[in-house]
PDB file of N, CA and C in Angstrom:
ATOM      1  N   UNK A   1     104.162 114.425  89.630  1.00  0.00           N
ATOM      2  CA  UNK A   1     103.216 113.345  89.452  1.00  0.00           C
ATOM      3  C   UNK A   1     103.123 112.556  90.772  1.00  0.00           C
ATOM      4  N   UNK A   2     102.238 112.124  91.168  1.00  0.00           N
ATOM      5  CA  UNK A   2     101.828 111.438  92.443  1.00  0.00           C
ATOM      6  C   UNK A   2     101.968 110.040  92.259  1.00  0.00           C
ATOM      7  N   UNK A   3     102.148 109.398  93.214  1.00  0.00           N
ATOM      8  CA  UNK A   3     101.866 107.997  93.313  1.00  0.00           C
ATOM      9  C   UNK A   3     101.296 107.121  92.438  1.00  0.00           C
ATOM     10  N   UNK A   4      99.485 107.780  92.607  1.00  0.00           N
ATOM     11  CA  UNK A   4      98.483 106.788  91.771  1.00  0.00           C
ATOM     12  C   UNK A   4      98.713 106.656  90.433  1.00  0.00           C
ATOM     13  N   UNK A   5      99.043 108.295  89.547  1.00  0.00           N
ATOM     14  CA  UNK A   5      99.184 108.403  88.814  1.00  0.00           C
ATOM     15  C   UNK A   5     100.913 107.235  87.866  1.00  0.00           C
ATOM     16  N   UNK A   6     101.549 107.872  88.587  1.00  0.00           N
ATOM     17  CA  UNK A   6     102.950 106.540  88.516  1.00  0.00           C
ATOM     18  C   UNK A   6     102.199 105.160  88.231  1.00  0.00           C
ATOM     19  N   UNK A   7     101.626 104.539  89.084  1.00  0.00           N
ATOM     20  CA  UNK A   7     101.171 103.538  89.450  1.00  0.00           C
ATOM     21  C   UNK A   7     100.755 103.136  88.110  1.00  0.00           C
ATOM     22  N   UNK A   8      99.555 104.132  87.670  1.00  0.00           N
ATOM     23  CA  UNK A   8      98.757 103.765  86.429  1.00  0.00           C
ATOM     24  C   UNK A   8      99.123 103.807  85.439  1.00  0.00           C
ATOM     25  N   UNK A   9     100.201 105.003  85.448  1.00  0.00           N
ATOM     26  CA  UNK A   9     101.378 104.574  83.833  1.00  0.00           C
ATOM     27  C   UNK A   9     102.084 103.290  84.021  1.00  0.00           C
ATOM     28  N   UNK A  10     102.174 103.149  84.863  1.00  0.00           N
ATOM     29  CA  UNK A  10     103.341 102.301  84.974  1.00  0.00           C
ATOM     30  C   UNK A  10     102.337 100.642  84.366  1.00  0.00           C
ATOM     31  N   UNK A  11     101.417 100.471  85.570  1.00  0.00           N
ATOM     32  CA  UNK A  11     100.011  99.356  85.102  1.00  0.00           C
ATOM     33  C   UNK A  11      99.906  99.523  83.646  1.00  0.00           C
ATOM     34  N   UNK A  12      99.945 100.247  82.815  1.00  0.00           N
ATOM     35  CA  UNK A  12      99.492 100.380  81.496  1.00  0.00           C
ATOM     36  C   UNK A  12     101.032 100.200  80.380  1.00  0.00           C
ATOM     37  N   UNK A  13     101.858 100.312  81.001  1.00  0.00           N
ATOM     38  CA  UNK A  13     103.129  99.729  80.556  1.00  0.00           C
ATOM     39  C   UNK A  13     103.402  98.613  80.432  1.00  0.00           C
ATOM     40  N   UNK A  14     102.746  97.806  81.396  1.00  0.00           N
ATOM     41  CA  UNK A  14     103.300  96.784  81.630  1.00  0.00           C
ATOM     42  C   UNK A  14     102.300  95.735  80.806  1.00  0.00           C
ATOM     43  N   UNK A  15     101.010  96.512  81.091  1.00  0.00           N
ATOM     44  CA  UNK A  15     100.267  95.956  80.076  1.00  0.00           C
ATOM     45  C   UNK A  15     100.168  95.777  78.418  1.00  0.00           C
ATOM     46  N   UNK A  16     100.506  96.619  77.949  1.00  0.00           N
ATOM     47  CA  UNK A  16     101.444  96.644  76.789  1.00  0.00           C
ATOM     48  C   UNK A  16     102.339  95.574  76.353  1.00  0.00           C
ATOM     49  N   UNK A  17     102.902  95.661  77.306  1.00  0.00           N
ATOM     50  CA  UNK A  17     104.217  94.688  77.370  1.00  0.00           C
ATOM     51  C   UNK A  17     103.550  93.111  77.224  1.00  0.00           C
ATOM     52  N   UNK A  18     102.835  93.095  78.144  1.00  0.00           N
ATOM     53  CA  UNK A  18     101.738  91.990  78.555  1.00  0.00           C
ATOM     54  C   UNK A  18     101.480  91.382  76.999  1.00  0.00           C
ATOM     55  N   UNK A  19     100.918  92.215  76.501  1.00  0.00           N
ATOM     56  CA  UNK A  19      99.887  91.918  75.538  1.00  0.00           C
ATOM     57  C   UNK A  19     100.740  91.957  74.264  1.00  0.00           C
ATOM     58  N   UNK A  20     102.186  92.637  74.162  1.00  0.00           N
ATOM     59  CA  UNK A  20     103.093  92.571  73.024  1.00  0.00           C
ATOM     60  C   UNK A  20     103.385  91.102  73.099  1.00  0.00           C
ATOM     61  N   UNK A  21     103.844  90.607  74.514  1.00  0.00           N
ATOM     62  CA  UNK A  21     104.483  89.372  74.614  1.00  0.00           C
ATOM     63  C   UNK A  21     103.211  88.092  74.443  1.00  0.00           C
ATOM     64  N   UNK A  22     102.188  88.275  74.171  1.00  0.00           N
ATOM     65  CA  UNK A  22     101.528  86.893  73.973  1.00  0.00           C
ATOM     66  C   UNK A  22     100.159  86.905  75.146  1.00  0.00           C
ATOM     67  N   UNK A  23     100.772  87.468  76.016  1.00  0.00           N
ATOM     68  CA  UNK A  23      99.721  87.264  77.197  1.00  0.00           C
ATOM     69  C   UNK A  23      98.003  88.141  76.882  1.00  0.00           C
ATOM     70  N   UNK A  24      96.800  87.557  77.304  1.00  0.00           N
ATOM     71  CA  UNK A  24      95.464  87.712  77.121  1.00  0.00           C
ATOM     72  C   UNK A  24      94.905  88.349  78.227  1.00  0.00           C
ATOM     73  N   UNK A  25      94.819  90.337  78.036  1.00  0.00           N
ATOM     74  CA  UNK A  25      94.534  90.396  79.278  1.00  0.00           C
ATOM     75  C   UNK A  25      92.795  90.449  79.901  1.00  0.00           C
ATOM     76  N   UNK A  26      92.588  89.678  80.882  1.00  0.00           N
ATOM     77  CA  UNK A  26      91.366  89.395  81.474  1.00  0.00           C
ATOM     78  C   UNK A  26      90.819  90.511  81.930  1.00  0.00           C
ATOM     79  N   UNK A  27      91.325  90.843  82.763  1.00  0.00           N
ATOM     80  CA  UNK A  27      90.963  91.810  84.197  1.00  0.00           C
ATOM     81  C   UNK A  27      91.974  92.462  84.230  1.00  0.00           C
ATOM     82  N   UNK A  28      92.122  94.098  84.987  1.00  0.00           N
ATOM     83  CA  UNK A  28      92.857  94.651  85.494  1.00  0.00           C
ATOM     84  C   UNK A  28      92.562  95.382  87.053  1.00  0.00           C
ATOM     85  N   UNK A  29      93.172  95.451  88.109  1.00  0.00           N
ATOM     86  CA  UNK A  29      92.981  95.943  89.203  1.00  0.00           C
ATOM     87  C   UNK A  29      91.437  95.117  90.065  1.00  0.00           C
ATOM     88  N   UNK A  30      92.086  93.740  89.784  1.00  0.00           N
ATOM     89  CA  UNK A  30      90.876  92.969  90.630  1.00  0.00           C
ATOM     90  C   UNK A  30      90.701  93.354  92.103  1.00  0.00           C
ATOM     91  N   UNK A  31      90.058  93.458  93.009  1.00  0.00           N
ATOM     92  CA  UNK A  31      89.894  93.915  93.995  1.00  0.00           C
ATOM     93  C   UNK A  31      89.112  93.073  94.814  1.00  0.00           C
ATOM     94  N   UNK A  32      89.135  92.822  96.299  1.00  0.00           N
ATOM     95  CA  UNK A  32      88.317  91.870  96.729  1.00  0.00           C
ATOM     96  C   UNK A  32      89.018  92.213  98.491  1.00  0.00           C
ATOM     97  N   UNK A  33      88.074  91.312  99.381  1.00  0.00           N
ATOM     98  CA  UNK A  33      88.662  91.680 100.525  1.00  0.00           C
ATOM     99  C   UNK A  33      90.178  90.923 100.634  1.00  0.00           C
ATOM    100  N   UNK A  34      90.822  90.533  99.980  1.00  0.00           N
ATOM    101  CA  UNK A  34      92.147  89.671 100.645  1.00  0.00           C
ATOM    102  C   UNK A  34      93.075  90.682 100.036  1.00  0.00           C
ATOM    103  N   UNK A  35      92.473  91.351  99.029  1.00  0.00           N
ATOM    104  CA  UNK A  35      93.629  92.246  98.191  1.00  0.00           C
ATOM    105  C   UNK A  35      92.837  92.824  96.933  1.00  0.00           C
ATOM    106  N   UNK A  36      94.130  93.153  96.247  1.00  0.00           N
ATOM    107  CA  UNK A  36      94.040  93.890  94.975  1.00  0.00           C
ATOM    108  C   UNK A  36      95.320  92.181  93.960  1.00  0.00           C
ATOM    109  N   UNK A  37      94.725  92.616  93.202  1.00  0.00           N
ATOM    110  CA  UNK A  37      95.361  91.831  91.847  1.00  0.00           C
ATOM    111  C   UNK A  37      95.687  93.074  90.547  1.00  0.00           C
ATOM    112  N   UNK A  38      97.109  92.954  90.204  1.00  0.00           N
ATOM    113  CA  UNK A  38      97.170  94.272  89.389  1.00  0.00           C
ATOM    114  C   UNK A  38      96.540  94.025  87.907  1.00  0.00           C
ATOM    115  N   UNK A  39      97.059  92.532  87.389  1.00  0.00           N
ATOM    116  CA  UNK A  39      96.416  92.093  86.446  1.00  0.00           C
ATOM    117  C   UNK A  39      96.118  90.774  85.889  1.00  0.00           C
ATOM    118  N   UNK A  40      95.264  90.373  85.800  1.00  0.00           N
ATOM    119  CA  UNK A  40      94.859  88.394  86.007  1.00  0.00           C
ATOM    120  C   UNK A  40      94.988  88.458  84.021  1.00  0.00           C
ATOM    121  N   UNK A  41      95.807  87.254  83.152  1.00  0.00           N
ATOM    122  CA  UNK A  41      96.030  87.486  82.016  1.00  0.00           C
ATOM    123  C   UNK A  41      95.834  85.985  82.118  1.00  0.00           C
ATOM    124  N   UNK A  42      95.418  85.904  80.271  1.00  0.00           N
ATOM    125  CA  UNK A  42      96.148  84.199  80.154  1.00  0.00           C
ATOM    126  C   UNK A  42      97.803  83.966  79.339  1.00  0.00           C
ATOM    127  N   UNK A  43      98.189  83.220  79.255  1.00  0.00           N
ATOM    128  CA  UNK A  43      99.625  82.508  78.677  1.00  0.00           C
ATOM    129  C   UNK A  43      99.746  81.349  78.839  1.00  0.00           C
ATOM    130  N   UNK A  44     100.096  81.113  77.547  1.00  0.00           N
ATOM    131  CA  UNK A  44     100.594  79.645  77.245  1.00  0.00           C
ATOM    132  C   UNK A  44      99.511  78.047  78.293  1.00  0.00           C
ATOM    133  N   UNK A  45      98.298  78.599  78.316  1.00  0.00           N
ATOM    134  CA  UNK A  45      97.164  77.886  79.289  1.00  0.00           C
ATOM    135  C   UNK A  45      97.291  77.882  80.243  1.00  0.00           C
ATOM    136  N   UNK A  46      97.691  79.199  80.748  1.00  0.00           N
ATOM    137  CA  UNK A  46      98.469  79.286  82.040  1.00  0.00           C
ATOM    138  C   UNK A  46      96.749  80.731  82.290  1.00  0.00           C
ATOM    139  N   UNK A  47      96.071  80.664  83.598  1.00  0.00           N
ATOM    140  CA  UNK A  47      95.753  81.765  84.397  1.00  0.00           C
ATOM    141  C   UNK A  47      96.874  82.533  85.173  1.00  0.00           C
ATOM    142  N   UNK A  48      97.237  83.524  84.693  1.00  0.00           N
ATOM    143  CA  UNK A  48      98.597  84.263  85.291  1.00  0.00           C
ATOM    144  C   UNK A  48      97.797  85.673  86.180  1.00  0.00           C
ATOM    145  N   UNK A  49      98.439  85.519  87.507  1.00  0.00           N
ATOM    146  CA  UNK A  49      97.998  86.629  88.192  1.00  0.00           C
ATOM    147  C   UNK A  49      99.842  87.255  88.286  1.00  0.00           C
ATOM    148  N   UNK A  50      99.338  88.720  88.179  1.00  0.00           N
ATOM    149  CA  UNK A  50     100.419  89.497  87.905  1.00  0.00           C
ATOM    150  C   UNK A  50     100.407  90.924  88.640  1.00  0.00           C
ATOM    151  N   UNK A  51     101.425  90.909  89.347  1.00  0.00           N
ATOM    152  CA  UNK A  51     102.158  92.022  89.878  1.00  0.00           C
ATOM    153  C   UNK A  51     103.057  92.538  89.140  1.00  0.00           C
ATOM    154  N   UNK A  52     102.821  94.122  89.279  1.00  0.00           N
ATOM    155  CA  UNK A  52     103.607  94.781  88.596  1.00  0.00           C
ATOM    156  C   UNK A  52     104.388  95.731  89.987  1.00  0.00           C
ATOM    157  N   UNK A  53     105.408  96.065  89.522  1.00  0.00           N
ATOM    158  CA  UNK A  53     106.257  96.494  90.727  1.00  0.00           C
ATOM    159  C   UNK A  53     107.462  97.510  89.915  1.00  0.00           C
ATOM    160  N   UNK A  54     107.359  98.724  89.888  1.00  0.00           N
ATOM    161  CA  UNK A  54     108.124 100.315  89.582  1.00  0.00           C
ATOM    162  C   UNK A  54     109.342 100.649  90.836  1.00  0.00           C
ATOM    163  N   UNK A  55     110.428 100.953  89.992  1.00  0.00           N
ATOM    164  CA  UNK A  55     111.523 101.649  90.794  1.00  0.00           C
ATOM    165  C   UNK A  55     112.205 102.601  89.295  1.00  0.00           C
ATOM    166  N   UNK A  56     112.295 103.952  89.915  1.00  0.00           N
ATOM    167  CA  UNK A  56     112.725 104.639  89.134  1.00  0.00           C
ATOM    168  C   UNK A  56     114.404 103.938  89.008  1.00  0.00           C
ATOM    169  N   UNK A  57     115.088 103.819  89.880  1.00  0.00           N
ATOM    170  CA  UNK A  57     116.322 102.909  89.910  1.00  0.00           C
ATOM    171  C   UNK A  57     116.456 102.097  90.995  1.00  0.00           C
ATOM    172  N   UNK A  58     117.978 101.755  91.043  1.00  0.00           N
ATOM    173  CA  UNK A  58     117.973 100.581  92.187  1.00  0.00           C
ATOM    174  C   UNK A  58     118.530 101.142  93.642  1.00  0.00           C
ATOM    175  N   UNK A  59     118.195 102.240  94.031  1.00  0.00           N
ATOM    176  CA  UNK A  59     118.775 102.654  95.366  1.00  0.00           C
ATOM    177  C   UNK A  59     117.772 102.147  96.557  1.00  0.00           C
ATOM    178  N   UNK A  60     116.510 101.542  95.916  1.00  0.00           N
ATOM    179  CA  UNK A  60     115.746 101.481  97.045  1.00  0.00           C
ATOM    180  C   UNK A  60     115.283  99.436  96.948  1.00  0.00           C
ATOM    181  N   UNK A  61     116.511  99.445  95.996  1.00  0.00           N
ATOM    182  CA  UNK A  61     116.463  97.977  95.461  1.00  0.00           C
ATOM    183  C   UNK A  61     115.634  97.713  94.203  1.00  0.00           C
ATOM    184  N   UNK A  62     115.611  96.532  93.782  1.00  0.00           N
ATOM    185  CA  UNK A  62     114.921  95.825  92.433  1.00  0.00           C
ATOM    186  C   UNK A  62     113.190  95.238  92.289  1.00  0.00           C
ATOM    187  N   UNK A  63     113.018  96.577  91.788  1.00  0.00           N
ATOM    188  CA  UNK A  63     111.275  96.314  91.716  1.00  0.00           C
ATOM    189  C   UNK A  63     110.579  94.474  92.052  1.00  0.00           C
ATOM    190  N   UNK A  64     110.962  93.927  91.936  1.00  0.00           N
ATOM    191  CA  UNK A  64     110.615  92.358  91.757  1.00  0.00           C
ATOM    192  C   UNK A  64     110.755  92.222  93.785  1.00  0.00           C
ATOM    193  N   UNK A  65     111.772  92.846  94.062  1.00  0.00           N
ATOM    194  CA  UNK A  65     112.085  92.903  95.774  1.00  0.00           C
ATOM    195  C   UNK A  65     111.034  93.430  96.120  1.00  0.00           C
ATOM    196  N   UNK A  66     110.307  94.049  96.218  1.00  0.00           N
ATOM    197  CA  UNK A  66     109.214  94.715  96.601  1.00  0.00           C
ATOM    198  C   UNK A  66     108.024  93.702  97.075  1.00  0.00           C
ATOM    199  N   UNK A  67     108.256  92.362  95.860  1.00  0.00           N
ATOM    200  CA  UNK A  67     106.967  91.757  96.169  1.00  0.00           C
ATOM    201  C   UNK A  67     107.588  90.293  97.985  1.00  0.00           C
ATOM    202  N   UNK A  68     107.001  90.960  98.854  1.00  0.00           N
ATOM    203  CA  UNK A  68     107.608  90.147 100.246  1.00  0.00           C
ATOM    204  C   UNK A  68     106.479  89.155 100.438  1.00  0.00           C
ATOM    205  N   UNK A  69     107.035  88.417 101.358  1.00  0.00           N
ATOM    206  CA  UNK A  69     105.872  87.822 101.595  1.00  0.00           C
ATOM    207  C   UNK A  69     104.512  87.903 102.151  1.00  0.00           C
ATOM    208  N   UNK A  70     104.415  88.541 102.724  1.00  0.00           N
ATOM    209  CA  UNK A  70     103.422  90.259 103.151  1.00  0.00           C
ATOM    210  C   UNK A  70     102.300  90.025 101.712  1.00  0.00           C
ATOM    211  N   UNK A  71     102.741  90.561 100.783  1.00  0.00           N
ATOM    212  CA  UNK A  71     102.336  90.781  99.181  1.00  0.00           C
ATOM    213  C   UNK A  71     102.218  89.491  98.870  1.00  0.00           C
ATOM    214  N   UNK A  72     102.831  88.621  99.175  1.00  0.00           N
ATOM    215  CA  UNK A  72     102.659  86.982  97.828  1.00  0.00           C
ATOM    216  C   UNK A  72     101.176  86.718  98.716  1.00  0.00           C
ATOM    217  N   UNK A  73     101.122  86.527 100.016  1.00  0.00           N
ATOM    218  CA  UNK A  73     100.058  85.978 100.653  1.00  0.00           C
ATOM    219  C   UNK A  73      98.840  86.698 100.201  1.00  0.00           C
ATOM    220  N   UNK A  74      98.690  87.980 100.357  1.00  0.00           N
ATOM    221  CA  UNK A  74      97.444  88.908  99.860  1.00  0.00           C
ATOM    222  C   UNK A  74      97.425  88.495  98.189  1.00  0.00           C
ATOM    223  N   UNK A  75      98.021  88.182  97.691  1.00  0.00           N
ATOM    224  CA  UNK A  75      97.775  87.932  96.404  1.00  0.00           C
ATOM    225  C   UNK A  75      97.397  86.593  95.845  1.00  0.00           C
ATOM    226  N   UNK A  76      98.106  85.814  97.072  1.00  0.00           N
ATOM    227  CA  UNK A  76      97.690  84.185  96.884  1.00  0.00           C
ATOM    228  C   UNK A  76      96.234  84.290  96.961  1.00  0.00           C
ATOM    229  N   UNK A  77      95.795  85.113  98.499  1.00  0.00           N
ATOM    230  CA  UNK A  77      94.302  84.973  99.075  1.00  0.00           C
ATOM    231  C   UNK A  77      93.559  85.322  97.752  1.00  0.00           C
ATOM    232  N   UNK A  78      93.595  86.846  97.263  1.00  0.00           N
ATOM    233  CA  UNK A  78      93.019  87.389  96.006  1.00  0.00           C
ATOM    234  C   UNK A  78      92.824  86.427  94.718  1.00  0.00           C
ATOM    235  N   UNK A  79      93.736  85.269  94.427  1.00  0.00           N
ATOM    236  CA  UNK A  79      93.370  84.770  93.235  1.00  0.00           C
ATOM    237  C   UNK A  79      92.983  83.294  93.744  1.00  0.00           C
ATOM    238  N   UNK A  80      92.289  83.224  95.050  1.00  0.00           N
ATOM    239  CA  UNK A  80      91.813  81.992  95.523  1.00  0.00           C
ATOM    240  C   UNK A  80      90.437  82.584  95.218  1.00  0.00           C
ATOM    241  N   UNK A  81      90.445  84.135  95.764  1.00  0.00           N
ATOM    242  CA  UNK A  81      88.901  84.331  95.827  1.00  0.00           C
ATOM    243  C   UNK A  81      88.119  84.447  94.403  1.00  0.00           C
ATOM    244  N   UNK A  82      89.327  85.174  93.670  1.00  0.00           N
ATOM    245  CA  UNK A  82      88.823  84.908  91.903  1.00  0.00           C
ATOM    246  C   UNK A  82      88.485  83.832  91.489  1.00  0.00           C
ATOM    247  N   UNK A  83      89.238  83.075  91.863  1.00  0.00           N
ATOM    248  CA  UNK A  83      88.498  81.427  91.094  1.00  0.00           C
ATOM    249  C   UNK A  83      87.384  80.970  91.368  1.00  0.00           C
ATOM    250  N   UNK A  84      87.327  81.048  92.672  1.00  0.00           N
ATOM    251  CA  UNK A  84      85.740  80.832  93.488  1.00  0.00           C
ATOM    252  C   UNK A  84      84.732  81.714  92.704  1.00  0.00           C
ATOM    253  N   UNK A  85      85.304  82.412  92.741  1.00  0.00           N
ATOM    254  CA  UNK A  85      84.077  83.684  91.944  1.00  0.00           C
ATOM    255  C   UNK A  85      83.721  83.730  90.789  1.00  0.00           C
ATOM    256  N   UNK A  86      84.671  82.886  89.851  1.00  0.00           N
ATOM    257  CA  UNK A  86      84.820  82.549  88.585  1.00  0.00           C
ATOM    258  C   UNK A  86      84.678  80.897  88.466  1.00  0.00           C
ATOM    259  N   UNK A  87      84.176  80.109  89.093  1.00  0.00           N
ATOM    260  CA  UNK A  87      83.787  78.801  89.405  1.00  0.00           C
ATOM    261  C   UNK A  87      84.869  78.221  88.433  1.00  0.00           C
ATOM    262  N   UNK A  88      86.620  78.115  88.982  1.00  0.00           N
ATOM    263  CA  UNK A  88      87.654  77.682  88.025  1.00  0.00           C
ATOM    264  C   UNK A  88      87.888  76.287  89.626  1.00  0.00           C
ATOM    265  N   UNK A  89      87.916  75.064  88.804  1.00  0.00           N
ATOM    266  CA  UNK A  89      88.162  74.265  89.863  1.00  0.00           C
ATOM    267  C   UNK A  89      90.141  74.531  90.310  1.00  0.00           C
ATOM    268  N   UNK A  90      90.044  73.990  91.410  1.00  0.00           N
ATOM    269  CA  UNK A  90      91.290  73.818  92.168  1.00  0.00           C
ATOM    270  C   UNK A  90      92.550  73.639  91.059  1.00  0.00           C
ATOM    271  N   UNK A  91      92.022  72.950  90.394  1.00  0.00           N
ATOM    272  CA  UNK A  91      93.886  72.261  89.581  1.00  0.00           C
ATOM    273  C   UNK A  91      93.661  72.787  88.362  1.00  0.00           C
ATOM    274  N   UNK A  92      92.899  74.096  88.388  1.00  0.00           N
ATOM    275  CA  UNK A  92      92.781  74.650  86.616  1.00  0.00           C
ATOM    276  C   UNK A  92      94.834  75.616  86.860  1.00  0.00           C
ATOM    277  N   UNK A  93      95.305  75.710  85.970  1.00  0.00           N
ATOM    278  CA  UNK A  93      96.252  75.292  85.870  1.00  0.00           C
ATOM    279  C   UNK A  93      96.922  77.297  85.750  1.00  0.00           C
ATOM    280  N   UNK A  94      97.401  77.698  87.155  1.00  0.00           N
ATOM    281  CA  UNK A  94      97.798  79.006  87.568  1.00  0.00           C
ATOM    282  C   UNK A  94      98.802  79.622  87.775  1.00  0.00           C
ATOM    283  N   UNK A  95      99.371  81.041  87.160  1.00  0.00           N
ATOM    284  CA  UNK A  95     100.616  81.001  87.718  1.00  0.00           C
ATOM    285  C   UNK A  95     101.151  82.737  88.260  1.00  0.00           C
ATOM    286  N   UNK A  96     101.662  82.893  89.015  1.00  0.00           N
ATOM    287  CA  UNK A  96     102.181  83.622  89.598  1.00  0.00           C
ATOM    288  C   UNK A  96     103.214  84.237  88.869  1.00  0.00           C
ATOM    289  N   UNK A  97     102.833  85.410  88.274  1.00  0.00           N
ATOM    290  CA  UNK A  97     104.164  86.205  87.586  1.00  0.00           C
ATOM    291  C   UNK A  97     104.403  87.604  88.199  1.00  0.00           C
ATOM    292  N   UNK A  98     105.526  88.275  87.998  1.00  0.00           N
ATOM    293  CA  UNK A  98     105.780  89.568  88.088  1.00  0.00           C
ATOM    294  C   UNK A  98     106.370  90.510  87.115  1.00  0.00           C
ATOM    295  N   UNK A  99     105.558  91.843  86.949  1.00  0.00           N
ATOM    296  CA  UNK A  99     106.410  92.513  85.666  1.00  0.00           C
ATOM    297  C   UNK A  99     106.782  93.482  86.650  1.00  0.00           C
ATOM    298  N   UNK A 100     108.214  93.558  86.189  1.00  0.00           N
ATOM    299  CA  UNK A 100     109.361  94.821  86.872  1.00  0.00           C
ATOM    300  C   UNK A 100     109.684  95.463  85.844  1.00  0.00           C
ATOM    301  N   UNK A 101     109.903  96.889  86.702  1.00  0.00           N
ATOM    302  CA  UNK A 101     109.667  98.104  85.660  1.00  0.00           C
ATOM    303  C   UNK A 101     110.623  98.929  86.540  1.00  0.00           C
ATOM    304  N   UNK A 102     111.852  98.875  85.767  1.00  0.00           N
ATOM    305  CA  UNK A 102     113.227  99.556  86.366  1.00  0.00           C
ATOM    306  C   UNK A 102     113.575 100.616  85.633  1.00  0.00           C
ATOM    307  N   UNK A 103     113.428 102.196  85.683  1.00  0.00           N
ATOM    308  CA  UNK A 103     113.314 103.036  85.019  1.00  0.00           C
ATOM    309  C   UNK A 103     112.321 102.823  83.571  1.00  0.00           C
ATOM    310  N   UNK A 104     112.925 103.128  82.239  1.00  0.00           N
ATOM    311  CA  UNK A 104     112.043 102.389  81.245  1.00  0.00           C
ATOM    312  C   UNK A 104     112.426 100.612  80.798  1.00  0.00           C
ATOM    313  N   UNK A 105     112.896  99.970  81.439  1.00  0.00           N
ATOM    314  CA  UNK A 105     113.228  98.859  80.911  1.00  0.00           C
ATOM    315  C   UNK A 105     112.237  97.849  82.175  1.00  0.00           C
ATOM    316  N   UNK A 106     111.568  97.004  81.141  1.00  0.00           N
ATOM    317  CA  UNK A 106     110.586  96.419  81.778  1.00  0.00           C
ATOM    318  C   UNK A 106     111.220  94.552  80.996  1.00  0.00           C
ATOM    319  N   UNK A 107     110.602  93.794  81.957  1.00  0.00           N
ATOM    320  CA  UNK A 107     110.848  92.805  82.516  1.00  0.00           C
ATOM    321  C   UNK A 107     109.764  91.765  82.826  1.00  0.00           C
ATOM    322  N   UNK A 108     109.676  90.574  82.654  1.00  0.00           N
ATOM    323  CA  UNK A 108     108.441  89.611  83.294  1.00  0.00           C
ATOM    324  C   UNK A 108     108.995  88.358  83.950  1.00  0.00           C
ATOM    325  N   UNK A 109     108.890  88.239  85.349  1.00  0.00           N
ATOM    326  CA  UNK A 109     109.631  87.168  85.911  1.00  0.00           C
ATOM    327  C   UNK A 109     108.145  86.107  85.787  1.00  0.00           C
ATOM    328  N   UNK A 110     108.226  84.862  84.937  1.00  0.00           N
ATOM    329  CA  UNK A 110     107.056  83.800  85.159  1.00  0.00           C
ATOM    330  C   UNK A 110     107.408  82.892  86.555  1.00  0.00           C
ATOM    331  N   UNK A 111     106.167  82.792  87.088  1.00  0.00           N
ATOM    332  CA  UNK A 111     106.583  82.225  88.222  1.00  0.00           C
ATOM    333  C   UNK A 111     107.477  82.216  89.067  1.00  0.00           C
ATOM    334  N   UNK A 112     107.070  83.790  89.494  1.00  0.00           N
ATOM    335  CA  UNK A 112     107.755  84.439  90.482  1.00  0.00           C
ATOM    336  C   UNK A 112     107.855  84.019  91.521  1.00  0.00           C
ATOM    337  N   UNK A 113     106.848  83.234  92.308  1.00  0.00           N
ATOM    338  CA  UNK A 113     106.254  82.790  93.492  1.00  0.00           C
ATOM    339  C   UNK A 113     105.377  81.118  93.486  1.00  0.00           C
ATOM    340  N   UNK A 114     105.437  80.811  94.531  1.00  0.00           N
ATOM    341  CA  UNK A 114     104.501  79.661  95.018  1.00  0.00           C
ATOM    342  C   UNK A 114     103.178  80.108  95.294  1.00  0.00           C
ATOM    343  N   UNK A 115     102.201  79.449  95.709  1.00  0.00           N
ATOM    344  CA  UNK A 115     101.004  79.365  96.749  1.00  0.00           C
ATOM    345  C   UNK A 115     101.233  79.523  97.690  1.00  0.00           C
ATOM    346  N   UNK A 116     100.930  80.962  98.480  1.00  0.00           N
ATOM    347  CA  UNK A 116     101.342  80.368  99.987  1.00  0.00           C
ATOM    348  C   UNK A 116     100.444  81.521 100.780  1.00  0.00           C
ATOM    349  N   UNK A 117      99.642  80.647 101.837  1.00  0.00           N
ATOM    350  CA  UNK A 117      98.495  80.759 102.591  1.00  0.00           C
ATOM    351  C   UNK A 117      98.812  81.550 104.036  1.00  0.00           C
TER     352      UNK A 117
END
């Protein structure tokens, strides 16, 4: 199995998960010039932009490690440009999560991250 394919089981796992646990999913694989967004959901009146991040185990470290700051920034940019695009003012109320997916045992860190430009 290749990459993309991983990728997309894995996106659809997590979505599951997503949607077992409460969360409303919006969008999947938003795309725009600053980035990709894996999946924009709602929770608890929360706009949650969400990274999902796969490690078959931990030799190459803990899926959630993956997201650097490299990744938080392209993702900050990406859900600045969604809102704009979605006319959501500044202080509509957002949050930064990550689902980790460590062999089959999956995971949701809320507010994984800050804003950062």
């Amino acid at each position: 199995m290749n990459k993309r394919q991983v990728g997309f089981e894995n996106e659809y796992e997590a979505e599951l998960y997503l949607t077992n646990s409460g969360y409303r999913i919006i969008e999947k694989n938003f795309y725009c010039k600053a980035g990709e967004i894996d999946i924009i959901a709602e929770e608890d009146g929360y706009l949650c932009f969400i990274e999902v991040k796969y490690r078959e185990n931990i030799e190459n470290g803990f899926p959630e490690e993956a997201v650097d700051i490299r990744k938080i920034k392209r993702i900050t940019r990406s859900a600045v440009f969604y809102m704009n695009k979605h006319g959501l003012p500044e202080d509509y109320p957002v949050r930064f999560d990550v689902v980790s997916i460590l062999g089959k045992d999956i995971s949701v860190i809320k507010n994984a991250f800050e804003v950062v430009f």
